[in-house]
C-alpha atoms as a PDB file:
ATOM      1  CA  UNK A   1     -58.260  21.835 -17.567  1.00  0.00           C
ATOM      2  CA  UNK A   2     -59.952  19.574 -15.594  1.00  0.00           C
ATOM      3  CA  UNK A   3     -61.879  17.979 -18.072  1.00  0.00           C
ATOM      4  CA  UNK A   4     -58.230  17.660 -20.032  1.00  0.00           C
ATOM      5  CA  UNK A   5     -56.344  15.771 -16.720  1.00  0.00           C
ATOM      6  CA  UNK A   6     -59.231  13.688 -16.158  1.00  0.00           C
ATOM      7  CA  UNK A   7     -59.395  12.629 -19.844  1.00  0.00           C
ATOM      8  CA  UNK A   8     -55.306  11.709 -20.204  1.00  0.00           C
ATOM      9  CA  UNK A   9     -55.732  10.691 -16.355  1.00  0.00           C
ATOM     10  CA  UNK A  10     -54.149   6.964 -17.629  1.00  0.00           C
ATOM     11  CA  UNK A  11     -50.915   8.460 -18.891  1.00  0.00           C
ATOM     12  CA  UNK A  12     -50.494  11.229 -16.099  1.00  0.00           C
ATOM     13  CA  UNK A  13     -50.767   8.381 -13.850  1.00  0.00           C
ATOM     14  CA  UNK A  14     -47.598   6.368 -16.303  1.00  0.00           C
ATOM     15  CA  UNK A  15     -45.641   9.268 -15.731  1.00  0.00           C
ATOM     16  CA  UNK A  16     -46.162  10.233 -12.285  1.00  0.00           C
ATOM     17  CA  UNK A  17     -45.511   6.719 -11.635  1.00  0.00           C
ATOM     18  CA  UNK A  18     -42.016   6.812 -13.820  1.00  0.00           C
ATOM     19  CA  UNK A  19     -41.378   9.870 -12.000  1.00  0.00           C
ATOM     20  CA  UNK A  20     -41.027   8.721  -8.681  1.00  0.00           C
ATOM     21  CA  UNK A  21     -39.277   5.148 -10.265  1.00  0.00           C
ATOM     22  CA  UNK A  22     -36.618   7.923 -10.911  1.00  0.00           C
ATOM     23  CA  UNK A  23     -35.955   9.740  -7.876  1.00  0.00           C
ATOM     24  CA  UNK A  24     -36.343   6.222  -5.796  1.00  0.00           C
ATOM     25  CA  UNK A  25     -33.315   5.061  -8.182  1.00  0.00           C
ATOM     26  CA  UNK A  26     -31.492   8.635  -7.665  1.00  0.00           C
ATOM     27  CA  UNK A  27     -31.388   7.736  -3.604  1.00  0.00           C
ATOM     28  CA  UNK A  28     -30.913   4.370  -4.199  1.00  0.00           C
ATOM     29  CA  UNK A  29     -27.629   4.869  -5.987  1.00  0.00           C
ATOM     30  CA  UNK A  30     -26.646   8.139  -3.298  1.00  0.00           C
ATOM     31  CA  UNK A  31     -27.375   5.402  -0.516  1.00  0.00           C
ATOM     32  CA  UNK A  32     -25.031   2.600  -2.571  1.00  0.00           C
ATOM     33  CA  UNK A  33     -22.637   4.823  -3.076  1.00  0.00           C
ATOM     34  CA  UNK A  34     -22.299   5.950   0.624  1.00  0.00           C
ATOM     35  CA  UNK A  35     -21.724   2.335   1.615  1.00  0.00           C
ATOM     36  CA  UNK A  36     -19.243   1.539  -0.574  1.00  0.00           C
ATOM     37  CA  UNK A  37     -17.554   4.527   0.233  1.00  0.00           C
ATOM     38  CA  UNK A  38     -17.679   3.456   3.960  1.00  0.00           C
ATOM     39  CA  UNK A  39     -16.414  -0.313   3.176  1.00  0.00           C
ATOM     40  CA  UNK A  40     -14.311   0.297   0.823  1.00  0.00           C
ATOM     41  CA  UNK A  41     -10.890   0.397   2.313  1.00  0.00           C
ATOM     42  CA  UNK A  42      -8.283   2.959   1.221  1.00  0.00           C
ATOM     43  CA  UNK A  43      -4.383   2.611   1.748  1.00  0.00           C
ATOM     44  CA  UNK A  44      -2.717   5.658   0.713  1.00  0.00           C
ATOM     45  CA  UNK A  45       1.527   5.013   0.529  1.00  0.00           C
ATOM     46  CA  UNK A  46       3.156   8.400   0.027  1.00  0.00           C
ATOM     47  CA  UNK A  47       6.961   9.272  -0.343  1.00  0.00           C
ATOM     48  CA  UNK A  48       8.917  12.202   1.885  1.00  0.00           C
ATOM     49  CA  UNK A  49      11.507  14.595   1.916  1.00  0.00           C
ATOM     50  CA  UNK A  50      11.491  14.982  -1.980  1.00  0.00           C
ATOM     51  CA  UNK A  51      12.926  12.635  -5.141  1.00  0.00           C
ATOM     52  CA  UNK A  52      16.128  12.421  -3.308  1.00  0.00           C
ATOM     53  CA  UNK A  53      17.980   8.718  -2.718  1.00  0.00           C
ATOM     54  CA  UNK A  54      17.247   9.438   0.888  1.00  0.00           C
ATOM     55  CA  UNK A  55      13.089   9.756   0.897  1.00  0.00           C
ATOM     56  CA  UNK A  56      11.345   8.393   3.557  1.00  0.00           C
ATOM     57  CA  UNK A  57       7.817   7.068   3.198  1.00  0.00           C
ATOM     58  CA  UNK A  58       4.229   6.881   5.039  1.00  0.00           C
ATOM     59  CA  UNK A  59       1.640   4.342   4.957  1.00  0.00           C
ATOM     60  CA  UNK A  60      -1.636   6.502   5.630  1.00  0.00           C
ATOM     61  CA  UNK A  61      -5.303   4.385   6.317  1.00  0.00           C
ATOM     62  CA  UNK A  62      -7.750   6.697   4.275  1.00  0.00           C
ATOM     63  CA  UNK A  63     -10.299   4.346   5.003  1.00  0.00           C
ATOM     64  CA  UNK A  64     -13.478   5.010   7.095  1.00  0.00           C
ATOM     65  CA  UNK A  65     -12.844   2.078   9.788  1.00  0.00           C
ATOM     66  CA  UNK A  66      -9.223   0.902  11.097  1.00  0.00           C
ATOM     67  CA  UNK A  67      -7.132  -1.387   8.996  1.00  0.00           C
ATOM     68  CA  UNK A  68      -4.806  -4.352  10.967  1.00  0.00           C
ATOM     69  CA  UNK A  69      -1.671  -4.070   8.540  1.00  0.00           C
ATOM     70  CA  UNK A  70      -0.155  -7.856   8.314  1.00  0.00           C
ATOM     71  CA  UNK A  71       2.431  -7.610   5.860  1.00  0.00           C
ATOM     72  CA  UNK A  72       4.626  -5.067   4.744  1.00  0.00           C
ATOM     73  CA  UNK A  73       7.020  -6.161   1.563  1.00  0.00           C
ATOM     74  CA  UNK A  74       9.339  -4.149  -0.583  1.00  0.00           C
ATOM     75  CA  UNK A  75      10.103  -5.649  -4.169  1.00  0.00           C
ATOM     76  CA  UNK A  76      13.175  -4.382  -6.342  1.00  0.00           C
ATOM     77  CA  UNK A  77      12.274  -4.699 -10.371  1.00  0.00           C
ATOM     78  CA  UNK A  78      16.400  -4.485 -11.708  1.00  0.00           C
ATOM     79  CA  UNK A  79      18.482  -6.892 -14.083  1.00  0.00           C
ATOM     80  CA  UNK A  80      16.477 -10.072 -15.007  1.00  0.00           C
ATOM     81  CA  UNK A  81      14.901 -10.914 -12.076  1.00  0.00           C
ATOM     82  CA  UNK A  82      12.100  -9.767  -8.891  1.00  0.00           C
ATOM     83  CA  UNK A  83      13.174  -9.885  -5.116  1.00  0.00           C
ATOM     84  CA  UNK A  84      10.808  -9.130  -2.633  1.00  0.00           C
ATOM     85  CA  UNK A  85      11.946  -8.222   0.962  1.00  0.00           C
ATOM     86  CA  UNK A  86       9.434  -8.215   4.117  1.00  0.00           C
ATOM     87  CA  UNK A  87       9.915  -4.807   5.915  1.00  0.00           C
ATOM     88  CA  UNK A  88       7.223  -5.227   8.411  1.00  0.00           C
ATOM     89  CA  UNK A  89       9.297  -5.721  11.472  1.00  0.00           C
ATOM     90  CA  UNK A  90      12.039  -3.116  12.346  1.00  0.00           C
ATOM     91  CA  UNK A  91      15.776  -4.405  11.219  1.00  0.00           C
ATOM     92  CA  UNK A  92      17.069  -6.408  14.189  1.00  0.00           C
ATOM     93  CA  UNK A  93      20.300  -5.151  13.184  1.00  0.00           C
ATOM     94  CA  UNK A  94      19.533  -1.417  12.338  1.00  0.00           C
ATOM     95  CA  UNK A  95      17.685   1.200  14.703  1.00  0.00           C
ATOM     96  CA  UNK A  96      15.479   3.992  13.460  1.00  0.00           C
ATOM     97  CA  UNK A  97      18.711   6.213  12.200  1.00  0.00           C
ATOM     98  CA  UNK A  98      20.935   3.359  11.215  1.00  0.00           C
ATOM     99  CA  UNK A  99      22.383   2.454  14.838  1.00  0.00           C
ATOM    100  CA  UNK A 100      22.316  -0.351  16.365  1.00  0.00           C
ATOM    101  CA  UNK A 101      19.934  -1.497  18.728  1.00  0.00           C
ATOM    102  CA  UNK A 102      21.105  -4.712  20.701  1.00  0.00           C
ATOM    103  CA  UNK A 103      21.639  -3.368  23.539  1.00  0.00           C
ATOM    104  CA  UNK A 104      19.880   0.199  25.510  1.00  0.00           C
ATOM    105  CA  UNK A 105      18.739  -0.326  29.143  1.00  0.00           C
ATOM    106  CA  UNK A 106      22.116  -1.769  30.696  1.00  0.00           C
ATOM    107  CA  UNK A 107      21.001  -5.507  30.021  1.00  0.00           C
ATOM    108  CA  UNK A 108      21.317  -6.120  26.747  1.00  0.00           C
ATOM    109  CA  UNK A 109      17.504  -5.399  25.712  1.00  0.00           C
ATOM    110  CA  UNK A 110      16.383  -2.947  24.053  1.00  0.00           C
ATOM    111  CA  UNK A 111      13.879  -0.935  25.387  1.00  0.00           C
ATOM    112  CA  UNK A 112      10.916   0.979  22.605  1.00  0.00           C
ATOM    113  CA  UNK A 113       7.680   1.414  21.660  1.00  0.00           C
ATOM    114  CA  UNK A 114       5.374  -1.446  19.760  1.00  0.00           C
ATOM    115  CA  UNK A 115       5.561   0.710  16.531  1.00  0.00           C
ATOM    116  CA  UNK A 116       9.252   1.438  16.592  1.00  0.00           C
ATOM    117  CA  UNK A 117       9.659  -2.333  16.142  1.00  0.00           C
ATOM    118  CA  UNK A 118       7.327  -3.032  13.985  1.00  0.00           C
ATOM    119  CA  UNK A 119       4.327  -1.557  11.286  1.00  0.00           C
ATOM    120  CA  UNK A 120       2.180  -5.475  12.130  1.00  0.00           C
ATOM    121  CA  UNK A 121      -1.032  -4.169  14.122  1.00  0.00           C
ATOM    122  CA  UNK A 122      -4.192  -1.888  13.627  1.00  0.00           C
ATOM    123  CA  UNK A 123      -4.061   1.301  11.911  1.00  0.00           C
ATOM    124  CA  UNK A 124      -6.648   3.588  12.995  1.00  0.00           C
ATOM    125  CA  UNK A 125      -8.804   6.039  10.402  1.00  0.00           C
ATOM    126  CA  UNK A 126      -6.684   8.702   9.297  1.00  0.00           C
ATOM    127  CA  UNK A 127      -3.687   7.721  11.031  1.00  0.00           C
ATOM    128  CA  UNK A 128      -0.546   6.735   9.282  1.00  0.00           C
ATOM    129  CA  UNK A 129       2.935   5.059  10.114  1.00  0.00           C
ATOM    130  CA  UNK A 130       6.097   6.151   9.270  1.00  0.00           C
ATOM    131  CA  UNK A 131       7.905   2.819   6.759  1.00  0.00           C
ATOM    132  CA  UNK A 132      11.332   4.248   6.889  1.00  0.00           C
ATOM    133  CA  UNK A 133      14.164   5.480   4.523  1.00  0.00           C
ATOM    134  CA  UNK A 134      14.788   4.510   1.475  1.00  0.00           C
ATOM    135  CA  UNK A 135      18.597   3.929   2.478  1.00  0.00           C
ATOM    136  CA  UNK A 136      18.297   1.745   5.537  1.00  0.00           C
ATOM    137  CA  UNK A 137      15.601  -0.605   3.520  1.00  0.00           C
ATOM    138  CA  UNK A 138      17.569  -1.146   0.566  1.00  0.00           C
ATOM    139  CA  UNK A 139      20.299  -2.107   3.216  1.00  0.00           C
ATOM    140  CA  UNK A 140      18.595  -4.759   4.723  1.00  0.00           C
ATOM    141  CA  UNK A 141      17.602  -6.143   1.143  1.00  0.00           C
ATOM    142  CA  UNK A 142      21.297  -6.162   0.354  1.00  0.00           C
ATOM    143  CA  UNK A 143      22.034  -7.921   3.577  1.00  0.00           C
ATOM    144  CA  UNK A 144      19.744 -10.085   2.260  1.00  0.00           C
ATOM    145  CA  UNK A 145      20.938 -10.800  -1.058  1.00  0.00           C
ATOM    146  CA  UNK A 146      24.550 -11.604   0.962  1.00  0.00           C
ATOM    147  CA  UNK A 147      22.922 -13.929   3.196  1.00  0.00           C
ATOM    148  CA  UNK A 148      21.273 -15.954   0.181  1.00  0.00           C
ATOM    149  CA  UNK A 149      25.221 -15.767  -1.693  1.00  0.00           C
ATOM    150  CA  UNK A 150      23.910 -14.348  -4.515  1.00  0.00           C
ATOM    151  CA  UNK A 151      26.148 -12.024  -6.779  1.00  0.00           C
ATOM    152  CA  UNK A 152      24.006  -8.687  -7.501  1.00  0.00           C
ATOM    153  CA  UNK A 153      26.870  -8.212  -9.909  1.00  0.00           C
ATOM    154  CA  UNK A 154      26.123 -10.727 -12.587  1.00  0.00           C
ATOM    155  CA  UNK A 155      23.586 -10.736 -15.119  1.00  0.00           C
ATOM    156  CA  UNK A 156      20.431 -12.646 -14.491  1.00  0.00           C
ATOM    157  CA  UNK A 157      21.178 -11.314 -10.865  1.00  0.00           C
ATOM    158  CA  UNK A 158      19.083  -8.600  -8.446  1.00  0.00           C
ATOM    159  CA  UNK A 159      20.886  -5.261  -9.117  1.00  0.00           C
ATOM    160  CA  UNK A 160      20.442  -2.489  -6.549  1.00  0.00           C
ATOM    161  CA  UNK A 161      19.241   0.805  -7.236  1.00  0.00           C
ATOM    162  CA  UNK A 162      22.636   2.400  -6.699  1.00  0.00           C
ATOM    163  CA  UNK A 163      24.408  -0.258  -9.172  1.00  0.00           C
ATOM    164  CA  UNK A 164      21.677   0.523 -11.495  1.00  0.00           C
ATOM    165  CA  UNK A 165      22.657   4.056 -11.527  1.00  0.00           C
ATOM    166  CA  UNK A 166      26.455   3.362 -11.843  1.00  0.00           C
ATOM    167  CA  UNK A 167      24.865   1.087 -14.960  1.00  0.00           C
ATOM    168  CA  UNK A 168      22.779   3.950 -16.016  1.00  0.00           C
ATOM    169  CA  UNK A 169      19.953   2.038 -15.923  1.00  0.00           C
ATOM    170  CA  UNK A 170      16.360   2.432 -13.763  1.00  0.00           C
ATOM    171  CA  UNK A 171      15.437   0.164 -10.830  1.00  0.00           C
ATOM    172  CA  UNK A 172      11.635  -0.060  -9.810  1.00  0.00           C
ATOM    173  CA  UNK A 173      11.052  -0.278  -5.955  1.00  0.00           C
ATOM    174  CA  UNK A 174       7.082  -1.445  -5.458  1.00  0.00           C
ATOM    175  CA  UNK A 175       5.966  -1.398  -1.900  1.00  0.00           C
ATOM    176  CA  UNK A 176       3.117  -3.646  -0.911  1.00  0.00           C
ATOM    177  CA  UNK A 177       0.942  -3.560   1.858  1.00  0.00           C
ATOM    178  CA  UNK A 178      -1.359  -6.175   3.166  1.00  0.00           C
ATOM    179  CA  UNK A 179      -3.640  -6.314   5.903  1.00  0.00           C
ATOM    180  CA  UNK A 180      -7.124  -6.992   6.786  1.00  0.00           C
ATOM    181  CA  UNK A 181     -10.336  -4.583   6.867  1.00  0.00           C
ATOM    182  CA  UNK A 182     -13.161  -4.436   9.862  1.00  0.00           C
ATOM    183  CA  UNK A 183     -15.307  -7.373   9.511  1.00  0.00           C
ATOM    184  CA  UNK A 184     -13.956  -8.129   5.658  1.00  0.00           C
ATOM    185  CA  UNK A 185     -13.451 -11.763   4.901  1.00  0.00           C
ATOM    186  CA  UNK A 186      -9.693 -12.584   3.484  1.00  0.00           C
ATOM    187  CA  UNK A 187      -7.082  -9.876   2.889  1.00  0.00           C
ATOM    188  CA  UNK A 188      -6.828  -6.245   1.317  1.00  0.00           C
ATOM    189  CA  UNK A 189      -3.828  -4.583  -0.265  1.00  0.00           C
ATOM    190  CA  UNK A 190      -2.327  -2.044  -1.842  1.00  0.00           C
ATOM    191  CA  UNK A 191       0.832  -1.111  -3.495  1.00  0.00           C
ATOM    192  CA  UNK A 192       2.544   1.812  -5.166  1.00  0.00           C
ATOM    193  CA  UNK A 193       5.634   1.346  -7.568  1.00  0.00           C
ATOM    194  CA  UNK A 194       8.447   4.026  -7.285  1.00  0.00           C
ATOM    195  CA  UNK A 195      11.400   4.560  -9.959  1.00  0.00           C
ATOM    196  CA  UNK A 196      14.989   4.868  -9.148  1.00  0.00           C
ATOM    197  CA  UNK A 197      16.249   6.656 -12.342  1.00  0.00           C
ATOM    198  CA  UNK A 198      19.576   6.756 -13.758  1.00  0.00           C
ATOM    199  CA  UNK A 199      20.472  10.172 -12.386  1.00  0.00           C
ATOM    200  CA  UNK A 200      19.532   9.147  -8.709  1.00  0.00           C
ATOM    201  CA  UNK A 201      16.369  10.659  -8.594  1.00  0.00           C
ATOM    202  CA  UNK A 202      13.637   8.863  -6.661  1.00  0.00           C
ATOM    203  CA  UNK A 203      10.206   9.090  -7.970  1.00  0.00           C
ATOM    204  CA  UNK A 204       6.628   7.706  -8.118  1.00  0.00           C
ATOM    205  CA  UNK A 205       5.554   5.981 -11.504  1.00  0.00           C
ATOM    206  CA  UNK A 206       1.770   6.245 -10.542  1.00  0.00           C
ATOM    207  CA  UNK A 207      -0.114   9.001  -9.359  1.00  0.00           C
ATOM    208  CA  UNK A 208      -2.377   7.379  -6.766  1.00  0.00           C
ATOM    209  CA  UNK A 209      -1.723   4.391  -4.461  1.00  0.00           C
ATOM    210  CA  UNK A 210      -3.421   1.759  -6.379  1.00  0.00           C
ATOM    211  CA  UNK A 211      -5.625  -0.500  -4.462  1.00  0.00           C
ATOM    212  CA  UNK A 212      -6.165  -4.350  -4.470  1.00  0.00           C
ATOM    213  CA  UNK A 213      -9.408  -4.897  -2.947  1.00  0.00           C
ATOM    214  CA  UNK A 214     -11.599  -6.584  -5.836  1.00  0.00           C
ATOM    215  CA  UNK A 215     -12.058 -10.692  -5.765  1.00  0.00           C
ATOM    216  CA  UNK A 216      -9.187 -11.586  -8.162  1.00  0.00           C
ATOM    217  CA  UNK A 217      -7.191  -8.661  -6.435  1.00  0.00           C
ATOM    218  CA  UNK A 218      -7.877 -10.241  -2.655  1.00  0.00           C
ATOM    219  CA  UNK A 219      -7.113 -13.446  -3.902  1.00  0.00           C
ATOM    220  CA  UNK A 220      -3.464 -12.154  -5.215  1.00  0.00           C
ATOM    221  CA  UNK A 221      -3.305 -10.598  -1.806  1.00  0.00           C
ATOM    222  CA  UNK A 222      -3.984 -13.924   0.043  1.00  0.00           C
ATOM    223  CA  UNK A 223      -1.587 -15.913  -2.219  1.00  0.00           C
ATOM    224  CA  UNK A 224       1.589 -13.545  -1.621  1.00  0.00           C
ATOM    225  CA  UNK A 225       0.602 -13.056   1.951  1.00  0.00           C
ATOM    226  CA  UNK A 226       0.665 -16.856   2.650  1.00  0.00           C
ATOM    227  CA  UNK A 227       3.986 -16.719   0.885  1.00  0.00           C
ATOM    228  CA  UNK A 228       5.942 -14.058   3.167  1.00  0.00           C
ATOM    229  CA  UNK A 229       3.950 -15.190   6.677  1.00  0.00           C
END
């Protein structure tokens, strides 16, 4: 046996050699994957209270450090054309149920904590933040649509979820959420597209929140964020 090893000592040595090439690459790729699981941010946006018209929905940071959320914007996909309406800030005109707010201490301020007025700030690991219901955001995009005089009736036009369903047709609601990660250079996002269907059911179209954290992705980020600031 000896006489054997010492005789094929060359190639022993070649695979010994390989051997330990291998389990240096196994670790390597444990160790790479650990850190990109720790950088890699995560922005989870789930929907409440079932498929009704009347869901409410969370923004959850999955991500191992805290995220600073900048910009919060929900888009309507109906008729012909794409509106996009920033819901970062609470509605000036609208409190957390739908009452307003202009007044509460006696002096015409209102008095309430930083995250009842708006979802702009850090978001700690494994926290999340409630966005709000579906009814009061579509509101403040119709108040919206009023403001700019445009007519959601005719075609070319934004049509609202509940005029899609009188039309029998589907409306796509996509929220997007920006904000910026640790130390990370530039912007995250992420964004999840829900679908108003013709019989008034509210539902996701993806499974998973789908994140925008590659180059190209940041730079889309960057581009809409500068857009809405």
């Amino acid at each position: 046996m000896t006489a054997w090893i010492e005789q094929h000592s060359a190639v022993l040595q070649i695979i010994a050699s390989f051997a330990t090439l291998l389990v240096w690459v196994f670790y390597a790729q444990l160790l790479f994957a650990s850190y990109r699981r720790i950088r890699r941010p995560k922005i989870v946006i789930n929907q409440m209270l079932g498929h009704s018209h009347k869901a409410r929905f969370l923004i959850s940071n999955m991500s191992q450090e805290a995220i600073h959320i900048e910009t919060v914007l929900l888009c309507l996909d109906a008729g012909d054309t794409r509106l996009c309406e920033v819901v970062t800030d609470a509605d000036p005109e609208q409190g957390q149920d739908g009452e307003n707010v202009s007044g509460g201490d006696g002096n015409g301020k209102y008095q309430a904590r930083l995250e009842e007025v708006t979802l702009q700030g850090p978001l700690a690991s494994g926290k999340c933040i409630e966005l709000g219901a579906m009814p009061n955001l579509l509101a403040r995009v119709r108040r919206h649509i009023e403001k700019s005089d445009q007519d959601i009736s005719q075609k070319g036009r934004v049509i609202l979820p509940d005029e899609a369903h009188e039309n029998g047709q589907d409306c796509r609601i996509e929220f997007i959420v920006i904000g910026v990660y640790s130390s990370e250079k530039g912007v995250i996002g992420a964004s999840r597209t829900f679908v108003y269907d013709c019989n008034g059911n509210l539902r996701p179209e993806q499974v998973q929140t789908t994140q925008h954290s590659g180059m190209l992705a940041r730079r889309r980020m960057a581009r809409l964020h500068s857009q809405y600031i």
